[in-house]
N, C-alpha and C. Protein backbone atom coordinates (compact mmCIF):
# COMPACT_ATOMS: atom_id res chain seq x y z
N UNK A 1 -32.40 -29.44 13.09
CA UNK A 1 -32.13 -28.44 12.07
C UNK A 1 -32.45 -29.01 10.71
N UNK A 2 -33.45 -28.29 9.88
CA UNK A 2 -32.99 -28.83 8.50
C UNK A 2 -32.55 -28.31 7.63
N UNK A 3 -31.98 -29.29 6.14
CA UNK A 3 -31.15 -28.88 5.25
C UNK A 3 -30.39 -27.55 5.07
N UNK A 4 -31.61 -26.47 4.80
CA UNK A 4 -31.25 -24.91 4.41
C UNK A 4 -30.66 -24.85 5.67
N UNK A 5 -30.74 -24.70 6.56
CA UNK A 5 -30.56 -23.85 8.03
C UNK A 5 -28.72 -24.03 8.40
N UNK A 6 -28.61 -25.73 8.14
CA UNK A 6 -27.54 -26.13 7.79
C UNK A 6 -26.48 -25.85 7.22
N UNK A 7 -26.82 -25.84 5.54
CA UNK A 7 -26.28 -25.27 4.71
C UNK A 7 -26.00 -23.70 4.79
N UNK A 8 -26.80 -22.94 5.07
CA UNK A 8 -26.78 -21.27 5.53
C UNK A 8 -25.71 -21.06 6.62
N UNK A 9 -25.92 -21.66 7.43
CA UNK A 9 -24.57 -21.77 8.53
C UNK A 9 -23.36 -22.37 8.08
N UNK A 10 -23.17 -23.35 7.08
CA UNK A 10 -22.03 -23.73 6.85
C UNK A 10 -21.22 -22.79 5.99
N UNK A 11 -22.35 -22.39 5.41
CA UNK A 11 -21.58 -21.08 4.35
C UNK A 11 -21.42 -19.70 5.05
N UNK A 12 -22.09 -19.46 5.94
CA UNK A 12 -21.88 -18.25 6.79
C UNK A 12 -20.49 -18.84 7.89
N UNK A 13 -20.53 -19.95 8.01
CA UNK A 13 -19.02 -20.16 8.67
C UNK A 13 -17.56 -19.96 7.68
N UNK A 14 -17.92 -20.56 6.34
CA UNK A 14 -16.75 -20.23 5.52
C UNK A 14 -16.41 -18.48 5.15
N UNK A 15 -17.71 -18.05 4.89
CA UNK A 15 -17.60 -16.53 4.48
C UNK A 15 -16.66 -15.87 5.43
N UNK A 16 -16.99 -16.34 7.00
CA UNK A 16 -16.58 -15.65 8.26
C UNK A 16 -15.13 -15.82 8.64
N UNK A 17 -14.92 -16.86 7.68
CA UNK A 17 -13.44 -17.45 8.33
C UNK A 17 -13.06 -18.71 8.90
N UNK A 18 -14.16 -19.60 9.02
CA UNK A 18 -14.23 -20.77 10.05
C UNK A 18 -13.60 -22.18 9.71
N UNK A 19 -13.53 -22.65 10.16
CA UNK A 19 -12.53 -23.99 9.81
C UNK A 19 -12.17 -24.56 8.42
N UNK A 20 -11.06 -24.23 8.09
CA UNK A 20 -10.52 -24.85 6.62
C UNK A 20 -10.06 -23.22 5.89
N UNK A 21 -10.52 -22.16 6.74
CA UNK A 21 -9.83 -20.66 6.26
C UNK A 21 -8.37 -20.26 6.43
N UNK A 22 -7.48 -20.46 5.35
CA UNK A 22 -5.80 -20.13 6.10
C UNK A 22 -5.25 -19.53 5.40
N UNK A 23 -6.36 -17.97 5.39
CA UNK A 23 -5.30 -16.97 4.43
C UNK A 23 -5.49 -15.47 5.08
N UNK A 24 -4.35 -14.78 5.44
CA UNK A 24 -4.57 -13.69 6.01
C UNK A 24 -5.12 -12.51 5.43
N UNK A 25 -5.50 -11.32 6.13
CA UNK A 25 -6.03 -10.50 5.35
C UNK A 25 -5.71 -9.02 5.61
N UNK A 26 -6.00 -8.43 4.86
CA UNK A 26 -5.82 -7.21 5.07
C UNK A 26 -6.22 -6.42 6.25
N UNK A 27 -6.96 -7.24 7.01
CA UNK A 27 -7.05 -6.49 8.27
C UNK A 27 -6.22 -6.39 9.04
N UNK A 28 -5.09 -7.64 8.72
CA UNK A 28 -3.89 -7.67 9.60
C UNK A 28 -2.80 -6.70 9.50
N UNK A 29 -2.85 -6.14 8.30
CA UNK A 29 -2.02 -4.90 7.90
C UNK A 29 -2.67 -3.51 8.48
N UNK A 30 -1.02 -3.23 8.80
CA UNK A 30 -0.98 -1.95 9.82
C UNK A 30 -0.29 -0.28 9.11
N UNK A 31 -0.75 0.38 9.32
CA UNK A 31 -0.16 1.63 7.98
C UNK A 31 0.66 2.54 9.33
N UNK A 32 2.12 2.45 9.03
CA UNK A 32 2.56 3.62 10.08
C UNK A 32 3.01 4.41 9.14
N UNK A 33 3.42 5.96 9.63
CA UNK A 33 4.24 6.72 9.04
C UNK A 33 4.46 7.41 7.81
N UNK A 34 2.87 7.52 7.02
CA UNK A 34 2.47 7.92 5.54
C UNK A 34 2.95 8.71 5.30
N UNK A 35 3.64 9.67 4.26
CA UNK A 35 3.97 10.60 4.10
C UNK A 35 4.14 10.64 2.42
N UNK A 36 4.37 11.93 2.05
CA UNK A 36 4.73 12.62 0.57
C UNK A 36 5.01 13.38 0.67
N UNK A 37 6.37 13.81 -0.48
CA UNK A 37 6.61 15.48 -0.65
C UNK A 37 5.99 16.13 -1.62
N UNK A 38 5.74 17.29 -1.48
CA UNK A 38 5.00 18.17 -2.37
C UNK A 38 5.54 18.25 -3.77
N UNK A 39 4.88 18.49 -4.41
CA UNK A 39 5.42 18.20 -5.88
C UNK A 39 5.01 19.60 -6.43
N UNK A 40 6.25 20.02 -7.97
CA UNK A 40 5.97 21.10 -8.65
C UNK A 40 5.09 21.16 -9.62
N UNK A 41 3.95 21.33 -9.50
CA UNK A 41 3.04 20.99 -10.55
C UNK A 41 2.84 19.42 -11.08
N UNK A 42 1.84 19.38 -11.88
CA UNK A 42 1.94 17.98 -12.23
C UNK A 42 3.01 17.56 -13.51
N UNK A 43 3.62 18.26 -14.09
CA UNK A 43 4.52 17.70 -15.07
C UNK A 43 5.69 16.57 -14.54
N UNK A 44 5.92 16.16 -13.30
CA UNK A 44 6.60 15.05 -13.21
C UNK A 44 5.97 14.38 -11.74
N UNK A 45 6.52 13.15 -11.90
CA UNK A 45 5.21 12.21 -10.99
C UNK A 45 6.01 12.47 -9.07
N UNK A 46 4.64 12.03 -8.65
CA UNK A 46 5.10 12.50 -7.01
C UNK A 46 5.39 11.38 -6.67
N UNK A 47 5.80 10.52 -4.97
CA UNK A 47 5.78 9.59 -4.07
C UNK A 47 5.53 9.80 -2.73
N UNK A 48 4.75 8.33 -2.59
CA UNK A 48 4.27 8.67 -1.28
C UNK A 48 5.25 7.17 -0.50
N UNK A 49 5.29 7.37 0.54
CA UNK A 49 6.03 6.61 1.17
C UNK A 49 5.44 5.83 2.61
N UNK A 50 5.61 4.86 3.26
CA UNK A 50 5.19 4.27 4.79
C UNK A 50 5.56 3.22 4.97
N UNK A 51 5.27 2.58 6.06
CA UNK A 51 5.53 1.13 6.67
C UNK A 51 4.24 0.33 6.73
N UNK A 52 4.35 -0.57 5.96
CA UNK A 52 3.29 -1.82 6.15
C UNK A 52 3.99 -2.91 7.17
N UNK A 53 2.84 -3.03 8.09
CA UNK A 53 3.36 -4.01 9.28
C UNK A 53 1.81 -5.12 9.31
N UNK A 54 2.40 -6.08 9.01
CA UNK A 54 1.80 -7.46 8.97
C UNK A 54 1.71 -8.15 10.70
N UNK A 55 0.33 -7.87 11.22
CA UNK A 55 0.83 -8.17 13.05
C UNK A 55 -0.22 -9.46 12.35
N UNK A 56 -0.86 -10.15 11.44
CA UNK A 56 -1.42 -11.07 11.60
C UNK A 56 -0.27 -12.63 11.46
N UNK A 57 -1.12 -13.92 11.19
CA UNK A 57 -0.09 -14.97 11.48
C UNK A 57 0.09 -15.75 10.23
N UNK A 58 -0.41 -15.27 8.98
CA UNK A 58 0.11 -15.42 7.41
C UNK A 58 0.32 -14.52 6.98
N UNK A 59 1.06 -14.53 5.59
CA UNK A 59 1.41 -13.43 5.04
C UNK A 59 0.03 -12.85 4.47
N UNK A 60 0.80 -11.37 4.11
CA UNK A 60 -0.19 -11.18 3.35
C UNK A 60 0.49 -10.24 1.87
N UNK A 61 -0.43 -9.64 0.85
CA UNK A 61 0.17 -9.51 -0.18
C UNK A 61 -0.06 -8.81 -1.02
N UNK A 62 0.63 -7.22 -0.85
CA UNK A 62 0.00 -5.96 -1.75
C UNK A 62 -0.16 -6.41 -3.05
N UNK A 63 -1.07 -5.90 -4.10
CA UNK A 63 -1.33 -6.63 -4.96
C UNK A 63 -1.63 -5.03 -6.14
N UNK A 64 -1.94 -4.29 -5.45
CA UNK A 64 -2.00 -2.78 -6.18
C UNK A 64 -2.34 -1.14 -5.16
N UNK A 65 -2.13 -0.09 -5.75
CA UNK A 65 -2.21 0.84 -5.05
C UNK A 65 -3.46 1.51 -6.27
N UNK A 66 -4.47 2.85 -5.50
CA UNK A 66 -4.90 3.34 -6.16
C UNK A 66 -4.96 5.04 -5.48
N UNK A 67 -5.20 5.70 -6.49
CA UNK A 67 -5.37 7.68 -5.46
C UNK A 67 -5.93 8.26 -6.40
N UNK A 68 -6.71 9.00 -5.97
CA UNK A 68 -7.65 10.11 -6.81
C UNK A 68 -6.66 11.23 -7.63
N UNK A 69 -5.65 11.21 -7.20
CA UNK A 69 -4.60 12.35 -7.30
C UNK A 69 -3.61 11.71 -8.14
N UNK A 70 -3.19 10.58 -9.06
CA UNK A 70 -2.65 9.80 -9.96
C UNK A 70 -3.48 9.59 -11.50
N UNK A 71 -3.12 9.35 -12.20
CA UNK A 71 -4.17 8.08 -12.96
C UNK A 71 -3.04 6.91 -13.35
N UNK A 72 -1.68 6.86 -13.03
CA UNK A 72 -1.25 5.66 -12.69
C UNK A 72 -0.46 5.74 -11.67
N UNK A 73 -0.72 5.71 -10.66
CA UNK A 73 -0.38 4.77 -9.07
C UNK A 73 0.06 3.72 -9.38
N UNK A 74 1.81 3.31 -9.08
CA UNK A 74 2.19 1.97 -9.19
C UNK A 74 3.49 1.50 -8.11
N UNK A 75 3.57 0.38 -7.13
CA UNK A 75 4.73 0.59 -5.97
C UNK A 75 5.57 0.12 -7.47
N UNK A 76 7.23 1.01 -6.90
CA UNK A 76 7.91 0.77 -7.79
C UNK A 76 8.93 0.84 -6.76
N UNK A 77 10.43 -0.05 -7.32
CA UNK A 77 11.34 -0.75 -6.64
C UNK A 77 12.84 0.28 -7.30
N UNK A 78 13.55 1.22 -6.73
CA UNK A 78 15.14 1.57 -7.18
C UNK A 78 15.71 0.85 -6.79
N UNK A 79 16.89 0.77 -7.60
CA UNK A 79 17.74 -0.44 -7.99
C UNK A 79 19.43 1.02 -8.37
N UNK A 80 20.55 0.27 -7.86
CA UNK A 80 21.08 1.58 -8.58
C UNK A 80 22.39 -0.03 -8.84
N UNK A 81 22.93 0.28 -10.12
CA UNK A 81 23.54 -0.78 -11.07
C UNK A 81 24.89 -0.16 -10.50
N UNK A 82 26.01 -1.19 -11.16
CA UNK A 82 27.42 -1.01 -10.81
C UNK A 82 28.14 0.28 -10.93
N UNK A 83 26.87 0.74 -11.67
CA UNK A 83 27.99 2.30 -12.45
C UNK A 83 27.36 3.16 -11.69
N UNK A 84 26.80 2.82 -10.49
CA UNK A 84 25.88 4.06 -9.70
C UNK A 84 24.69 4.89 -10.33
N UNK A 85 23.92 3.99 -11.44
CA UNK A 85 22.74 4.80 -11.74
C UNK A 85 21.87 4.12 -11.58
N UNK A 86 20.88 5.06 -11.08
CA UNK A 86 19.76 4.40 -10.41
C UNK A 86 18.52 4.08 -11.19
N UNK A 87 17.79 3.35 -11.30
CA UNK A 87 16.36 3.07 -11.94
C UNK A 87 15.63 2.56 -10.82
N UNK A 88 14.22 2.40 -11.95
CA UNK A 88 13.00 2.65 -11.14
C UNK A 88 12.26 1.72 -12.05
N UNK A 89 11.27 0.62 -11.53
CA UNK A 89 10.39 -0.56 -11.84
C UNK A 89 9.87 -1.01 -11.52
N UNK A 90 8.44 -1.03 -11.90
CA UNK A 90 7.61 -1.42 -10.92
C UNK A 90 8.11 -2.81 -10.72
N UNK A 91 7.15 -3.08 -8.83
CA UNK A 91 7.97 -3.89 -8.13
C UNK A 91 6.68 -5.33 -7.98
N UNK A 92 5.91 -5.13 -8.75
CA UNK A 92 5.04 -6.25 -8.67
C UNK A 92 4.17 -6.42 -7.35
N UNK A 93 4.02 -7.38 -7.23
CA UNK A 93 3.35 -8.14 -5.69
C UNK A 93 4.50 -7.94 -4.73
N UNK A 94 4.08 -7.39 -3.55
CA UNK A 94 4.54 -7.42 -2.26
C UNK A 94 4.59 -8.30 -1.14
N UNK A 95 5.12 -9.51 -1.02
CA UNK A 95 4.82 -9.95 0.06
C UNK A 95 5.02 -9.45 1.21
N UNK A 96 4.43 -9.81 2.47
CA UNK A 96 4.82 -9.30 4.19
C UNK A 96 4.73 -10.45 5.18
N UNK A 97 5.81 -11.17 5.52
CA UNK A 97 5.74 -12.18 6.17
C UNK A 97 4.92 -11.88 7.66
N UNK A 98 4.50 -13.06 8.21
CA UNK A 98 4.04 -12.49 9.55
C UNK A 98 4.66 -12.02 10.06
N UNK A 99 4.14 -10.92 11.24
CA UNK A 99 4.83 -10.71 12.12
C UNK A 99 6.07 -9.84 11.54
N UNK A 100 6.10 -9.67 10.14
CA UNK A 100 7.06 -8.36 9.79
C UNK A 100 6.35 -7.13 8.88
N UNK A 101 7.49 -6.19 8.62
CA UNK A 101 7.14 -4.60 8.06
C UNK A 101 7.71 -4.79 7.01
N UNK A 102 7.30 -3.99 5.72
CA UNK A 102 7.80 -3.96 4.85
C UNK A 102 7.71 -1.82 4.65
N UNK A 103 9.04 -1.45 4.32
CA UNK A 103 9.20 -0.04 4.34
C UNK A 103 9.00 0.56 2.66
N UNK A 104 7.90 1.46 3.01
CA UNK A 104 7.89 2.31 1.07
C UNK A 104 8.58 3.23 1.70
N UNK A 105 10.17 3.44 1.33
CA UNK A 105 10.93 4.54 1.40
C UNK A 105 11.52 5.26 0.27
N UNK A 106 12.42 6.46 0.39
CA UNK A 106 12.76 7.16 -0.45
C UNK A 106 14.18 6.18 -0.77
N UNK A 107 14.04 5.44 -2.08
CA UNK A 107 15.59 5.15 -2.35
C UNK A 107 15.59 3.43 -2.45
N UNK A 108 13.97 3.15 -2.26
CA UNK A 108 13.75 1.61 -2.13
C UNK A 108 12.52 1.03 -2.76
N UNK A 109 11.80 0.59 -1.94
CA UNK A 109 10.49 0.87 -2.40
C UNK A 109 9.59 2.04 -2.47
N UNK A 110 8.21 2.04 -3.04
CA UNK A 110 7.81 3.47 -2.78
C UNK A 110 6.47 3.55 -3.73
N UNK A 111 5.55 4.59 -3.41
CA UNK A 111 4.06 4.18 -4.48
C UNK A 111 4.38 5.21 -5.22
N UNK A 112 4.91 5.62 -6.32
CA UNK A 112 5.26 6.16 -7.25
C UNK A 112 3.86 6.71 -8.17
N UNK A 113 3.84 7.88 -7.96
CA UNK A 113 2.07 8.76 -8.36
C UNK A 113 2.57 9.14 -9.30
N UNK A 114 2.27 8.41 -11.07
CA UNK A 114 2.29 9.23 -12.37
C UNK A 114 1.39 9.40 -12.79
N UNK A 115 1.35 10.41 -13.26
CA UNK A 115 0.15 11.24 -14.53
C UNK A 115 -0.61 11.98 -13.06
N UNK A 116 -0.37 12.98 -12.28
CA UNK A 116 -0.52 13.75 -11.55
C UNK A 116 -1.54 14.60 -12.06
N UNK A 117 -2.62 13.86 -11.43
CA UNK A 117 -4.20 15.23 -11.73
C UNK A 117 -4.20 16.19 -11.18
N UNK A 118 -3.37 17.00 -10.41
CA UNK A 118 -3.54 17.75 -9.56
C UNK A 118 -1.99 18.13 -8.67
N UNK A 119 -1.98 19.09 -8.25
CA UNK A 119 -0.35 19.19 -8.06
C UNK A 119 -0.52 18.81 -6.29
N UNK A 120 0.31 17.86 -5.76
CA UNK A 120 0.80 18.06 -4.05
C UNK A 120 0.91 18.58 -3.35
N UNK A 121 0.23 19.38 -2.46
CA UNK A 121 0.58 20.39 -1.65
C UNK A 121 0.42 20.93 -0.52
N UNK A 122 2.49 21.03 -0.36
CA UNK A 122 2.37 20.86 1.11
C UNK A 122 1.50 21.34 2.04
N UNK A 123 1.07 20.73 3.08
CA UNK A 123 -0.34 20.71 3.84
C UNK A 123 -1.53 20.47 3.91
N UNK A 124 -1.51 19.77 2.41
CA UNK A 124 -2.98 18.99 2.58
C UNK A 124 -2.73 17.66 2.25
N UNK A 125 -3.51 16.83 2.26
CA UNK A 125 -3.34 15.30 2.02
C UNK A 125 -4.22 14.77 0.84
N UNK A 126 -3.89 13.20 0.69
CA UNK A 126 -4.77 12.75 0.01
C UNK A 126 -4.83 11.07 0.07
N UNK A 127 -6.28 10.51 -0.30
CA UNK A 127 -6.11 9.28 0.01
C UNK A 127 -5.38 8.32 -0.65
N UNK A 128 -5.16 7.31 -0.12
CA UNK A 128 -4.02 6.32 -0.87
C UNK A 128 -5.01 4.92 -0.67
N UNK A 129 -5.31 4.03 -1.57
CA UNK A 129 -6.30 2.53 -1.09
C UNK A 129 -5.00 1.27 -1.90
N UNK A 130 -4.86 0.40 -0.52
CA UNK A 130 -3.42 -0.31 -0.72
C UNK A 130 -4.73 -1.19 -1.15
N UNK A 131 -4.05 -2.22 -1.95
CA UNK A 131 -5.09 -3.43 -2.48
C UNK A 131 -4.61 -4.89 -1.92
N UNK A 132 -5.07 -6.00 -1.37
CA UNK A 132 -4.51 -7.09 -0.90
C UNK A 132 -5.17 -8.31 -1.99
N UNK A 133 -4.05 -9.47 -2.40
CA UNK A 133 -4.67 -10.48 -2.77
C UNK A 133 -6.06 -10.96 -1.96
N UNK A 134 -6.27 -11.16 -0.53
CA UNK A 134 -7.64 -11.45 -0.33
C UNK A 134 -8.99 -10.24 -0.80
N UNK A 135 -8.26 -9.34 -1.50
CA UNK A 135 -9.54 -8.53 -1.91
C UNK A 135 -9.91 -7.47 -1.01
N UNK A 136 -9.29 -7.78 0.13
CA UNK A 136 -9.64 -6.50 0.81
C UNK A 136 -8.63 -5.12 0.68
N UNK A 137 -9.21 -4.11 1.16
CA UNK A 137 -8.59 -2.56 0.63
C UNK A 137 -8.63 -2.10 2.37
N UNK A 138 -7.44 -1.23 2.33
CA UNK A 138 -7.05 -0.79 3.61
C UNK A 138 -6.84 1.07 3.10
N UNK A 139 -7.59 2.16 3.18
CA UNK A 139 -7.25 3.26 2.99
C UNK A 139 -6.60 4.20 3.78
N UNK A 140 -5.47 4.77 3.31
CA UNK A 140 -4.53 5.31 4.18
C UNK A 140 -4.56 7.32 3.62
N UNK A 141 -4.60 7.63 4.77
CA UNK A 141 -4.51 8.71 4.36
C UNK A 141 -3.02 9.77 4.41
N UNK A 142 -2.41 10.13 3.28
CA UNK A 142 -1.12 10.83 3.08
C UNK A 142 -1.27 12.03 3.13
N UNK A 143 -0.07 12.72 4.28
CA UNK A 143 -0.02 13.83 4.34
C UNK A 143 0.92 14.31 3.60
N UNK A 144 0.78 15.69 2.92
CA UNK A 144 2.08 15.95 2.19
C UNK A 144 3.27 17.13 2.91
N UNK A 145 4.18 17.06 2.93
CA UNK A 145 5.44 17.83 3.75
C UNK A 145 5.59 18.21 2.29
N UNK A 146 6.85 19.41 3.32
CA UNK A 146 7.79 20.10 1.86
C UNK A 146 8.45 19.54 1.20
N UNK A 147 8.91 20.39 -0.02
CA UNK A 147 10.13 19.70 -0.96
C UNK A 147 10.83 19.36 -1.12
N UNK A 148 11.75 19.74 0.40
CA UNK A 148 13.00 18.67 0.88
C UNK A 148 12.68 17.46 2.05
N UNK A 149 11.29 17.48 2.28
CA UNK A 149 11.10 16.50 3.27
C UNK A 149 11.46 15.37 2.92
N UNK A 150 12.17 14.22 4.24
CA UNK A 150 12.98 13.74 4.31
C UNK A 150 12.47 12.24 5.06
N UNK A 151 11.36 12.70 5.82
CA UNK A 151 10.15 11.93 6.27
C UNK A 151 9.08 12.15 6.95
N UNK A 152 8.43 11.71 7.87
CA UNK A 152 7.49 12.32 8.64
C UNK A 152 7.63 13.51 9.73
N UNK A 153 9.08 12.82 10.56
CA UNK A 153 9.35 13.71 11.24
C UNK A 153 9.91 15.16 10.76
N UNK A 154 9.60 15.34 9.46
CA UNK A 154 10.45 16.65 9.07
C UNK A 154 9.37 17.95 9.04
């Protein structure tokens, strides 16, 4: 073999993953259970909600959300303080240990859709693209339920 042929393969082994690679990726993330409720017009922001399940063997690490149907998409974290009132902040980076789920629910985490281009509605969907520190994008598609929906099964 010479030099180039070498070199071309050594770098087509790193690109691929091959010895000295120890970071998981977004392929290992699993999307169950998408959902959103329909929203009243766009004057106040919607949420979409699901389970990220990490079946690979490092973590891995939401890093941003994006949707055609937002112009700021951000996961945000409720918190409710001693006096029982609740807030809302975004929640930064996500980690997902191996081998576990992390839940966007109503009342916890959650991808919080502000500045609403367009109003929610129940029975049609829209896409959601989760973002991972390795750079890769996993697109999920959200269906939207009614106004009291409660989760998927509703």
């Amino acid at each position: 073999m010479n030099r180039m042929t070498i070199a071309t393969l050594a770098t087509l082994a790193i690109a691929l993953g091959g010895p000295g690679s120890a970071f998981a990726g977004s392929e290992d993330v699993v999307v169950e259970g998408a959902w959103a409720r329909a929203s009243i017009g766009t004057s106040r922001p919607g949420a979409a909600y699901m389970t990220l399940r990490n079946t690979g063997n490092e973590a891995v690490t939401l890093t941003g959300i994006m949707t055609p149907i937002a112009m700021m998409p951000e996961v945000h974290r409720t918190a409710t303080n001693d006096n029982g009132v609740s807030t809302m902040a975004p929640a930064g980076d996500i980690d997902i240990a191996p081998g576990e789920s992390v839940a966007l629910a109503p009342g916890g985490l959650h991808a919080m859709l502000m500045r609403l281009q367009e109003p929610m509605i129940e029975g049609e969907s829209f896409p959601l693209t989760l973002t991972f520190s390795d750079g890769g994008k996993v697109v999920v598609e959200v269906p939207i339920l009614g106004l009291g929906a409660r989760g998927p099964e509703d």
